[in-house]
Every structure is written in structure tokens, then in C-alpha cells.
PDB file of N, CA and C in Angstrom:
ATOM      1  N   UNK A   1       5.761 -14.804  61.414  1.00  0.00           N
ATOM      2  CA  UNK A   1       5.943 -14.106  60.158  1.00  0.00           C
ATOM      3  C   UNK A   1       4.667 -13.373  59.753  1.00  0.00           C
ATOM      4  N   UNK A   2       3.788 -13.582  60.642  1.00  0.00           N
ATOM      5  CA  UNK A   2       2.312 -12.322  60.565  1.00  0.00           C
ATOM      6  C   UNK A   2       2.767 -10.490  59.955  1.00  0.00           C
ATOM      7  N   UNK A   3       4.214 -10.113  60.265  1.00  0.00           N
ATOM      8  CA  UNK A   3       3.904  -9.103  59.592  1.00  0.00           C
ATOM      9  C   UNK A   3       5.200  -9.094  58.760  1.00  0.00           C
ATOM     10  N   UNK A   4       5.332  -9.760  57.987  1.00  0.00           N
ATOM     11  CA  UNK A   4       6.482 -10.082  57.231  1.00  0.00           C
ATOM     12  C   UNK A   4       6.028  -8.746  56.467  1.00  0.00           C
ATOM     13  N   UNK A   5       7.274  -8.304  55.694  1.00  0.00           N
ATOM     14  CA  UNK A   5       7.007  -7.719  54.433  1.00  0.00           C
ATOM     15  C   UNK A   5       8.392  -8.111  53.988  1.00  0.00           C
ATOM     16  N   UNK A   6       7.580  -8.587  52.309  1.00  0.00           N
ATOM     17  CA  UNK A   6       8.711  -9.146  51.388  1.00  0.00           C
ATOM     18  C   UNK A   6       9.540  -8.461  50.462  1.00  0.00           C
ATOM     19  N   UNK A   7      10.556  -8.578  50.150  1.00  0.00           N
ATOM     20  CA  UNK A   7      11.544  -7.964  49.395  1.00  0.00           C
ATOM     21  C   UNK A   7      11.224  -8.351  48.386  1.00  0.00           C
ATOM     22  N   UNK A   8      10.878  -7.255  46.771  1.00  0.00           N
ATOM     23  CA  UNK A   8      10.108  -7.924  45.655  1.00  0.00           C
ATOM     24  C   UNK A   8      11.531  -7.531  44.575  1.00  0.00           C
ATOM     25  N   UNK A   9      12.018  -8.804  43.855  1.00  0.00           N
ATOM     26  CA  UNK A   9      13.192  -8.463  43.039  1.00  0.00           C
ATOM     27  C   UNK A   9      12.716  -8.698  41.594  1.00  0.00           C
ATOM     28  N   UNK A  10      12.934  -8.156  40.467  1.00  0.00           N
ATOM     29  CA  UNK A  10      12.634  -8.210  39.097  1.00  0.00           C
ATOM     30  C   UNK A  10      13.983  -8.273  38.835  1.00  0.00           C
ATOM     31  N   UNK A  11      13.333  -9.709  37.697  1.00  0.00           N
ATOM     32  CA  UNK A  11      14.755  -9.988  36.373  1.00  0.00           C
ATOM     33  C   UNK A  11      14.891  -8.767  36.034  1.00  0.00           C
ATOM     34  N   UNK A  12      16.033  -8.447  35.131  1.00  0.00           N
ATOM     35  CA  UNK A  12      16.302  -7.369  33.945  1.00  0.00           C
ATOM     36  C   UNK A  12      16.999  -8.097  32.713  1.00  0.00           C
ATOM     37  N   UNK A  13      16.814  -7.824  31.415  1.00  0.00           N
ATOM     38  CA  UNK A  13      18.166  -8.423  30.388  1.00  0.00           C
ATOM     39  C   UNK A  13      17.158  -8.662  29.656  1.00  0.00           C
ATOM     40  N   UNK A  14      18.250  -9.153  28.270  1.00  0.00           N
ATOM     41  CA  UNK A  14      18.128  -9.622  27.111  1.00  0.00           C
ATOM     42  C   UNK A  14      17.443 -11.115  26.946  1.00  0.00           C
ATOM     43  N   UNK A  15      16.649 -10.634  26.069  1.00  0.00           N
ATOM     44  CA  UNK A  15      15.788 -12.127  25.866  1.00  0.00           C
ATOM     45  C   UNK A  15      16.752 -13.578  25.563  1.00  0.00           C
ATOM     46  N   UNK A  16      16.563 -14.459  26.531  1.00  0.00           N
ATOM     47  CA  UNK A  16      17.625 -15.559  25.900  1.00  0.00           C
ATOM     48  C   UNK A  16      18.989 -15.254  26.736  1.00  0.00           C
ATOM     49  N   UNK A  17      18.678 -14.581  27.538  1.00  0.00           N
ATOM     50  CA  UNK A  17      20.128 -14.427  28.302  1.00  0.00           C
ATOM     51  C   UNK A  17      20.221 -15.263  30.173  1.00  0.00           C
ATOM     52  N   UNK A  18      18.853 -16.106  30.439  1.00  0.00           N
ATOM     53  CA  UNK A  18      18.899 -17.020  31.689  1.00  0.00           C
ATOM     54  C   UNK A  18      18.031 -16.056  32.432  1.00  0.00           C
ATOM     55  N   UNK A  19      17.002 -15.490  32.184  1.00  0.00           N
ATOM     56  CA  UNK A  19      16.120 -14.920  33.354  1.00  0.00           C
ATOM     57  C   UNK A  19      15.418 -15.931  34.329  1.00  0.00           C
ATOM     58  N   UNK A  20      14.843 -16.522  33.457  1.00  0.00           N
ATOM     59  CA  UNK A  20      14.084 -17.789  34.238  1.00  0.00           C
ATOM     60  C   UNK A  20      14.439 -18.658  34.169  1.00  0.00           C
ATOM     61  N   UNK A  21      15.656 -19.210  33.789  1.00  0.00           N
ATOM     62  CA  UNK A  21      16.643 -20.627  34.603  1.00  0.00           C
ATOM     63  C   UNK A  21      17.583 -20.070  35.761  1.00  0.00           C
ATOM     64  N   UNK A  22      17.520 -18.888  35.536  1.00  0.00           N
ATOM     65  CA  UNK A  22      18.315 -18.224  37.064  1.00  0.00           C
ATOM     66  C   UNK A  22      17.139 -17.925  38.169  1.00  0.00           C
ATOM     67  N   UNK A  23      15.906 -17.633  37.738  1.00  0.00           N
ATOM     68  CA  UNK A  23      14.748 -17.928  39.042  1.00  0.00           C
ATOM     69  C   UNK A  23      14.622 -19.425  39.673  1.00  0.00           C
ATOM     70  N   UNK A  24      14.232 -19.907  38.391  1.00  0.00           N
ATOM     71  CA  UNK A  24      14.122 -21.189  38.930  1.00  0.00           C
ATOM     72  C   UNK A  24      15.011 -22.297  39.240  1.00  0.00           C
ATOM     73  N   UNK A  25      16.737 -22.161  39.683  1.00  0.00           N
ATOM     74  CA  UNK A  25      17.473 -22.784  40.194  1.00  0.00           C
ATOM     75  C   UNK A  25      17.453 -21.778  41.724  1.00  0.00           C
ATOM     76  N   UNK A  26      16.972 -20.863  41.602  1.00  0.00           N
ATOM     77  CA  UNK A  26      16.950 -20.075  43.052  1.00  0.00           C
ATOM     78  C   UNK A  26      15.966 -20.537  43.721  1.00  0.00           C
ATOM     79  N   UNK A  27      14.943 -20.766  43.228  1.00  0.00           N
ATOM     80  CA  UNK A  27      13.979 -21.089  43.680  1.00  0.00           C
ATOM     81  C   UNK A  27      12.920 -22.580  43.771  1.00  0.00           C
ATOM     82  N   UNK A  28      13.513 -22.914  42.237  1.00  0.00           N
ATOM     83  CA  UNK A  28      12.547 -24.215  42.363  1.00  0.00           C
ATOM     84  C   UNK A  28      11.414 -23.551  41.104  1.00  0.00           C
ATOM     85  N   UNK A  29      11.119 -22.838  41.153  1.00  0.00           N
ATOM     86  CA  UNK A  29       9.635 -22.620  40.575  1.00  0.00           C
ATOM     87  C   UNK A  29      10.100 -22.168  38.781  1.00  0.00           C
ATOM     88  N   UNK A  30       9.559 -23.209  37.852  1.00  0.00           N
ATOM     89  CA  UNK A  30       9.510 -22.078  37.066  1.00  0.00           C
ATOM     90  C   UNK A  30       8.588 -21.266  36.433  1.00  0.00           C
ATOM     91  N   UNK A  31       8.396 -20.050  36.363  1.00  0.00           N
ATOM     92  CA  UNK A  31       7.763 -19.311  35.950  1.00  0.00           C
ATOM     93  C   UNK A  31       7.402 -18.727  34.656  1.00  0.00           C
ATOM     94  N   UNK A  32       8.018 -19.469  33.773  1.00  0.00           N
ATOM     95  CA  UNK A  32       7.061 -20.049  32.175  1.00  0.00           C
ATOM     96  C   UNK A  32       5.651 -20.698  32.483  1.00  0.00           C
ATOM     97  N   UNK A  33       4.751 -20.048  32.530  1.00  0.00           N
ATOM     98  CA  UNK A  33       3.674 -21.315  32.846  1.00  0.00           C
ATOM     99  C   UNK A  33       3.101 -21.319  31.340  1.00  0.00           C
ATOM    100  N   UNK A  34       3.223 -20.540  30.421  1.00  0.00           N
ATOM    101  CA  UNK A  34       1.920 -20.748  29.709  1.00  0.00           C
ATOM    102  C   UNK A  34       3.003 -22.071  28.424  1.00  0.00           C
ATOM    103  N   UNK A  35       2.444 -22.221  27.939  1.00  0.00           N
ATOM    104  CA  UNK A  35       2.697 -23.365  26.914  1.00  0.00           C
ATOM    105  C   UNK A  35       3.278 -22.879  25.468  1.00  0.00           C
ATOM    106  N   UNK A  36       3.170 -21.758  25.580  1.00  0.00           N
ATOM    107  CA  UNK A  36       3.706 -21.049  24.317  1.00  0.00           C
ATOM    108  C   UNK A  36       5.258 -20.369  24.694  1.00  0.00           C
ATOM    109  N   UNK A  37       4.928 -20.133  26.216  1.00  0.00           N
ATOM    110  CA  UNK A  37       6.545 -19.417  26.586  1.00  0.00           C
ATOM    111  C   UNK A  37       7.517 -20.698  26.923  1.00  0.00           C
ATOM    112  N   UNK A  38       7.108 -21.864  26.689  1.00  0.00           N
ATOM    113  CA  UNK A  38       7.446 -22.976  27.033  1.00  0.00           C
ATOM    114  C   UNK A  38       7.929 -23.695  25.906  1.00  0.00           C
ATOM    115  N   UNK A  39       7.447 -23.043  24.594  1.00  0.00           N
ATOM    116  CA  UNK A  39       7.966 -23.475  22.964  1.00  0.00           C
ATOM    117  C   UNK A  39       8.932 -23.091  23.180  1.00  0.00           C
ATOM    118  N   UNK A  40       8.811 -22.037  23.381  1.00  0.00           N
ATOM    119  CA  UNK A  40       9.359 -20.702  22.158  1.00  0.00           C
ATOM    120  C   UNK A  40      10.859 -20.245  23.285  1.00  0.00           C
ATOM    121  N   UNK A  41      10.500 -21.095  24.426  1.00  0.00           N
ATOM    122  CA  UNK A  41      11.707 -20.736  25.440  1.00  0.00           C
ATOM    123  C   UNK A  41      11.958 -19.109  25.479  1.00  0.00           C
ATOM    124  N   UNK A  42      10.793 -18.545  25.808  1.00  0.00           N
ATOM    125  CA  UNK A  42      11.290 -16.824  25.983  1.00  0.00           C
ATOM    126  C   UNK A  42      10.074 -16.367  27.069  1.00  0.00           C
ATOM    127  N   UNK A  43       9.706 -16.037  27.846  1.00  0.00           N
ATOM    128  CA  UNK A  43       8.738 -15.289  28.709  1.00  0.00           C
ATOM    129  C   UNK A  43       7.830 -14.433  27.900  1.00  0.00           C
ATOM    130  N   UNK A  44       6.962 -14.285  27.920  1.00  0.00           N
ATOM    131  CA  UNK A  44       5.927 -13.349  27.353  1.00  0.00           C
ATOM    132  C   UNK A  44       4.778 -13.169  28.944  1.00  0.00           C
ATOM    133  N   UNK A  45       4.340 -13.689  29.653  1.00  0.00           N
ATOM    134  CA  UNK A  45       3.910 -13.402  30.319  1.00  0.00           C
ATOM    135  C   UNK A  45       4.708 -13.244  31.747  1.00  0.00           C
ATOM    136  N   UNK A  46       4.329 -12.054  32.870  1.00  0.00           N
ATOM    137  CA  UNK A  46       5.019 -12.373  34.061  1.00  0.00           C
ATOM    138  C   UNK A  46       5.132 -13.428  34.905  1.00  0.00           C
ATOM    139  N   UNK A  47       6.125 -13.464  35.045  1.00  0.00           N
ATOM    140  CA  UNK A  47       6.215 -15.049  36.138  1.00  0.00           C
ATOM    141  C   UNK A  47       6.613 -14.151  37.610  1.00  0.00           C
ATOM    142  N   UNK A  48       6.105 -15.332  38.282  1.00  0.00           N
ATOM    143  CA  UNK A  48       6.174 -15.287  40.114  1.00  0.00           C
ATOM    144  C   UNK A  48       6.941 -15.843  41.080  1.00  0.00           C
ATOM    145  N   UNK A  49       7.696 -16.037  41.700  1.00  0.00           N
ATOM    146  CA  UNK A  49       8.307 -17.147  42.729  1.00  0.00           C
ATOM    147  C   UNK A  49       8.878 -16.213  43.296  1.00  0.00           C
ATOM    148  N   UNK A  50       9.076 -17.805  44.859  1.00  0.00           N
ATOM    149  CA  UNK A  50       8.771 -16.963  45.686  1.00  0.00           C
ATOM    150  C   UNK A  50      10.177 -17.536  46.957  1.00  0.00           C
ATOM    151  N   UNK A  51      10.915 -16.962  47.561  1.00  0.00           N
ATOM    152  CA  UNK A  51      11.983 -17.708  48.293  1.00  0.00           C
ATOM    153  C   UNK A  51      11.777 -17.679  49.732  1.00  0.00           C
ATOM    154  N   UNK A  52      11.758 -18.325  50.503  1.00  0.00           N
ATOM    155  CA  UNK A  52      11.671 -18.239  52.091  1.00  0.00           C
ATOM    156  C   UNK A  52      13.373 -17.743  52.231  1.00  0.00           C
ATOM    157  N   UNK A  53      13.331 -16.884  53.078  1.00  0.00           N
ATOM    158  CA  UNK A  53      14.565 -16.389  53.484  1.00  0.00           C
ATOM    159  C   UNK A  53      14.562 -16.869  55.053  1.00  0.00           C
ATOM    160  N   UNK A  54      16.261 -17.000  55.656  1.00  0.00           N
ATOM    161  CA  UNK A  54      16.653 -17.467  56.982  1.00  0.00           C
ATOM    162  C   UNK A  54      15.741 -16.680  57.530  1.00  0.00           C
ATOM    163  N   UNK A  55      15.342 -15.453  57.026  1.00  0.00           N
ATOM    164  CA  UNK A  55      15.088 -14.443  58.750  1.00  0.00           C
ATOM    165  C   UNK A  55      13.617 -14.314  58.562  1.00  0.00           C
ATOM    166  N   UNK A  56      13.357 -12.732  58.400  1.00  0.00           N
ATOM    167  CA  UNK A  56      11.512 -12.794  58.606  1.00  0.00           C
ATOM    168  C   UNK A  56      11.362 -12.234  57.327  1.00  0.00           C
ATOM    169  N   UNK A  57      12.017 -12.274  56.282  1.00  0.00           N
ATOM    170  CA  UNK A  57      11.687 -10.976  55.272  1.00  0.00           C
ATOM    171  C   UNK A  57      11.826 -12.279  54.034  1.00  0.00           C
ATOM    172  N   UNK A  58      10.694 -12.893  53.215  1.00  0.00           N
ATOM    173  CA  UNK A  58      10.673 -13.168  52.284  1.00  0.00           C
ATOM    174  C   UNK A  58      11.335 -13.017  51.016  1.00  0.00           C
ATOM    175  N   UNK A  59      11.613 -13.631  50.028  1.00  0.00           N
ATOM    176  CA  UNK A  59      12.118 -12.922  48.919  1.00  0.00           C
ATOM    177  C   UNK A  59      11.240 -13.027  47.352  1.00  0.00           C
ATOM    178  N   UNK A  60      10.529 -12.483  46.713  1.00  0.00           N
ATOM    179  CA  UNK A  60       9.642 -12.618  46.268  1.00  0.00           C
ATOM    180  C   UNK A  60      10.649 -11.750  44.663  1.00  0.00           C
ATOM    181  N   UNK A  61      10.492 -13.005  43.392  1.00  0.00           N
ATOM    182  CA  UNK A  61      11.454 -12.715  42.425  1.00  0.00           C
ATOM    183  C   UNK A  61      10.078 -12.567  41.290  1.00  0.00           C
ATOM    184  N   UNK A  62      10.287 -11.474  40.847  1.00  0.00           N
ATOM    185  CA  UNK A  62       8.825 -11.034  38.775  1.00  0.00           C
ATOM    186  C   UNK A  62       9.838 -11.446  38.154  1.00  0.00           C
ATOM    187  N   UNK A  63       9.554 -12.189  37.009  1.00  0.00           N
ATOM    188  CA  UNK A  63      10.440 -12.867  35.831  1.00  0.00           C
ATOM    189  C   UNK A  63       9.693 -12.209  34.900  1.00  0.00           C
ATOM    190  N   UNK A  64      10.170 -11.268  34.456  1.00  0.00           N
ATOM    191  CA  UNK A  64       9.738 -10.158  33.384  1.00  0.00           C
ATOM    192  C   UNK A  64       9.968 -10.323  32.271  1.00  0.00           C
ATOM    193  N   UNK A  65       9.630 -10.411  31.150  1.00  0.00           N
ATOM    194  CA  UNK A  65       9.975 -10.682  29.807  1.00  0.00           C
ATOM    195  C   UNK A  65      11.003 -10.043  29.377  1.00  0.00           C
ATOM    196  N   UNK A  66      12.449 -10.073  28.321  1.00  0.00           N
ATOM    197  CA  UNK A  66      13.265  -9.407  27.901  1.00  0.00           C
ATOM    198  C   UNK A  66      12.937  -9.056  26.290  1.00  0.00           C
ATOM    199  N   UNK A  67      11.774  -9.327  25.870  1.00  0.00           N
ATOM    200  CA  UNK A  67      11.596  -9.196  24.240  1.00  0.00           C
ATOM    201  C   UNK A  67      11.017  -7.352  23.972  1.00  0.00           C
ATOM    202  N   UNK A  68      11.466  -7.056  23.258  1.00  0.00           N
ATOM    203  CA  UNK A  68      10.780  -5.255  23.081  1.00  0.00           C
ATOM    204  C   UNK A  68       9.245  -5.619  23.177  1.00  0.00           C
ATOM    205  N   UNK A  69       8.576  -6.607  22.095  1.00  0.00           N
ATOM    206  CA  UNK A  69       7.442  -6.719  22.319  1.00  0.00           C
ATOM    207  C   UNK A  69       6.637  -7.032  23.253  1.00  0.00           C
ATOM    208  N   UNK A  70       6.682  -7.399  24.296  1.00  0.00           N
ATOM    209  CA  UNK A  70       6.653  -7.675  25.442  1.00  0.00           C
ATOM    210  C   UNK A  70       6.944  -6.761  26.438  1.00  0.00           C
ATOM    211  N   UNK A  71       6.891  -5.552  25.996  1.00  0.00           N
ATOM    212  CA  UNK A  71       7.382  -4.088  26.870  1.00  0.00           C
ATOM    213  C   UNK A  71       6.239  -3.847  28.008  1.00  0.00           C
ATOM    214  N   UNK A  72       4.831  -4.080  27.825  1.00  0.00           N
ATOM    215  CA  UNK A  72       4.153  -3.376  28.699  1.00  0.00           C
ATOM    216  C   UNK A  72       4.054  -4.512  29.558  1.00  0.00           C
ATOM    217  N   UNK A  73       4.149  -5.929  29.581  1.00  0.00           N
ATOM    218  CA  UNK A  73       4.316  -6.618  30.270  1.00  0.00           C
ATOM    219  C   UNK A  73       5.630  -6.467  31.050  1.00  0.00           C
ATOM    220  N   UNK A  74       6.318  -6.015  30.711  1.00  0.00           N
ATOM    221  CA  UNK A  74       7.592  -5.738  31.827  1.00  0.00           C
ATOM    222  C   UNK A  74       7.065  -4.966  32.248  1.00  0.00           C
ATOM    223  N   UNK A  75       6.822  -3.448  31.906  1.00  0.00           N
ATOM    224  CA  UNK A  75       6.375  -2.364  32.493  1.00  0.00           C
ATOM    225  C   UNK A  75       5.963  -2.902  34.054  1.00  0.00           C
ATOM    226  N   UNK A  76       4.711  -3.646  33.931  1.00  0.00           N
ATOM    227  CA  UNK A  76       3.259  -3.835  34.348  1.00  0.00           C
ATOM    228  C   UNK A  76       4.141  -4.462  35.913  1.00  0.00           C
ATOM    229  N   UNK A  77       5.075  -5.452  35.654  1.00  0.00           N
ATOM    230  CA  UNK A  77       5.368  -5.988  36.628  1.00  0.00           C
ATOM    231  C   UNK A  77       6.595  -5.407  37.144  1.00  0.00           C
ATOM    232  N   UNK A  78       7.540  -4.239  36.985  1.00  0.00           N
ATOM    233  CA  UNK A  78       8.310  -3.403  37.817  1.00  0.00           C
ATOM    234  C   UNK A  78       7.965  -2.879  38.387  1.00  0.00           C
ATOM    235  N   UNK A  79       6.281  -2.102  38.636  1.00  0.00           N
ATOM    236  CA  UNK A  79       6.173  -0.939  38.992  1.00  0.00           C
ATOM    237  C   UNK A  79       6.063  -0.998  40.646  1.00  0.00           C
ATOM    238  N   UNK A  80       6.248  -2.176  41.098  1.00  0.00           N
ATOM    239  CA  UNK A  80       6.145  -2.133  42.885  1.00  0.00           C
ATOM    240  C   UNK A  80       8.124  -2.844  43.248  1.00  0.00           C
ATOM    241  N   UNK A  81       8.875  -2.720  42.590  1.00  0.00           N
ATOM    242  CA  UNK A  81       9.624  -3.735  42.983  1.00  0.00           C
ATOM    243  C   UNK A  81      10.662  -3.074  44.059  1.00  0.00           C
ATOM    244  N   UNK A  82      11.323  -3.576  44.972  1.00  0.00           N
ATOM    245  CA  UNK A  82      12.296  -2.867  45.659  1.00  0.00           C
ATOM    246  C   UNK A  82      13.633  -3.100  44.990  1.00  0.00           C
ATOM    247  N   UNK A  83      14.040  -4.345  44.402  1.00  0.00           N
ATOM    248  CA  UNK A  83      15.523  -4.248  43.286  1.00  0.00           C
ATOM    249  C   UNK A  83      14.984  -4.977  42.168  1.00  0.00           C
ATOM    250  N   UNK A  84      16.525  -4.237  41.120  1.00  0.00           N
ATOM    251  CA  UNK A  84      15.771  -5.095  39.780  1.00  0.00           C
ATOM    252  C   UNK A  84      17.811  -6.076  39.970  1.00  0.00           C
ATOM    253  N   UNK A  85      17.359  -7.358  38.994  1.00  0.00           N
ATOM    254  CA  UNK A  85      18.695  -8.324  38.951  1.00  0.00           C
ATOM    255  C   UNK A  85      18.362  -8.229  37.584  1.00  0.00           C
ATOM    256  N   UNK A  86      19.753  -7.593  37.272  1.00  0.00           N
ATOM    257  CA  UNK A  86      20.267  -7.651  35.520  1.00  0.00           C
ATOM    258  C   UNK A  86      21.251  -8.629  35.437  1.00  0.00           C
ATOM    259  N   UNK A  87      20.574  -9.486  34.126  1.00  0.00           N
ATOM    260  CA  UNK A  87      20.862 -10.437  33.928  1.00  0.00           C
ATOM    261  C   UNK A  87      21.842 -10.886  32.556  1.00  0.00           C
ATOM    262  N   UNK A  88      23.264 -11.263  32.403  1.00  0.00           N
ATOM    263  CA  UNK A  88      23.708 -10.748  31.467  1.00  0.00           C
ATOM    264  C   UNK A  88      24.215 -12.190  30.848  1.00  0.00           C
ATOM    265  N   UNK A  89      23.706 -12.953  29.718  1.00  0.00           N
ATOM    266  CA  UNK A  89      24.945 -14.126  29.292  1.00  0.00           C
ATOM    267  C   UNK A  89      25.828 -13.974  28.931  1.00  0.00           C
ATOM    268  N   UNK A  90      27.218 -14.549  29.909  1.00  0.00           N
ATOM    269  CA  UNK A  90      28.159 -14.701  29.750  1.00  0.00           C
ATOM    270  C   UNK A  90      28.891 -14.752  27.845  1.00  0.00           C
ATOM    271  N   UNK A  91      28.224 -15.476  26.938  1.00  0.00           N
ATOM    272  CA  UNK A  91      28.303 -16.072  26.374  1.00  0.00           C
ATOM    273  C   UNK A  91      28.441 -14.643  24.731  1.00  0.00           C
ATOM    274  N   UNK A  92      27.240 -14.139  25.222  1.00  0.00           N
ATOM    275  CA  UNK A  92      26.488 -12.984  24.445  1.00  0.00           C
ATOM    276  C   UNK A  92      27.336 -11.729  25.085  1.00  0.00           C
ATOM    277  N   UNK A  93      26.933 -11.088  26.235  1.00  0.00           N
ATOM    278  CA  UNK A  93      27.522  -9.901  26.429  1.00  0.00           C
ATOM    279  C   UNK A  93      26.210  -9.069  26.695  1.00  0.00           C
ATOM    280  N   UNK A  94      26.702  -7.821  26.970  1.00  0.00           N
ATOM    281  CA  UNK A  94      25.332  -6.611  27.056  1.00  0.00           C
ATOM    282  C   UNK A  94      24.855  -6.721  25.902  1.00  0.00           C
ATOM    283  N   UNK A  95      23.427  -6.108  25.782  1.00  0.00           N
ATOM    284  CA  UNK A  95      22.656  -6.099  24.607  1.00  0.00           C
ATOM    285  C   UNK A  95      21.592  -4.981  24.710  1.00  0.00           C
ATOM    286  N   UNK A  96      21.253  -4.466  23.654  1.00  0.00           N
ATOM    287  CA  UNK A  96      20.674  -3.402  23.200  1.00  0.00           C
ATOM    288  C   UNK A  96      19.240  -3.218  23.626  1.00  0.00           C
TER     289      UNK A  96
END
């Protein structure tokens, strides 16, 4: 796997709609690390994880924040990605 190159996927959606309980049942990892996104149950900073795939091509998931305020932090972490996964609760619906 010396010249792997990884497939980089970014959450998309509404704050509160499973960005990072849908990484981290994919993966294992969750990517809330700081202690405040961990209150407040919402992402404010980017999260990382990372999936070994069957073949040679990694899968490497940005858990991007869904809050407006939190915009340039999404920004910051789309700008290399090859897909984005929009993320929608069932429960809620699309959102603005």
C-alpha cells in the first residue's frame, strides 16, 4: 500500500442531523474531540477518520460542522475532497 492514494469523503447537512454518529459507526472513530463539541453535541471543529478499504485505496471521511457559524471551518475542510455524503435526518427532513 506504498502508493495508496485515498479517497477523501466530507459529511454534508444540517446540524443535529447524524454527521458524526454516521462516521463513527463507519468507522469506529469519533471525531468530536474537543470537549465543548462533546457538550453541546454539534461539531465546531473538523474531525478525521479514517477506513481501511478491501483493496488498495483507503477511505478517509472530514466531519465538517453543519452550524452557519461554523462556515469557514467547513469551508477549510472541503477544499481537497473527492465526494461530499449529505446527510439528512430521517426524522427532520431537508433543511435550510
Amino acid at each position: 500500500m506504498a502508493n495508496a492514494v485515498a479517497v477523501i469523503i466530507a459529511t454534508a447537512g444540517h446540524v443535529d442531523h447524524g454527521k458524526t454518529a454516521l462516521v463513527r459507526q463507519l468507522t469506529g472513530i469519533d471525531t468530536d474531540r474537543l470537549e465543548e463539541e462533546k457538550r453541546r453535541g454539534l461539531s465546531i471543529s473538523l474531525g478525521y477518520a479514517y477506513l481501511p478499504s478491501g483493496r488498495d485505496t483507503p477511505i478517509g471521511f472530514i466531519d465538517v460542522p453543519g452550524h452557519q457559524r461554523f462556515i469557514n471551518n467547513m469551508i477549510s475542510g472541503i477544499s481537497g475532497i473527492d465526494m461530499a455524503l449529505l446527510v439528512v435526518a430521517a426524522d427532520d427532513g431537508p433543511m435550510p
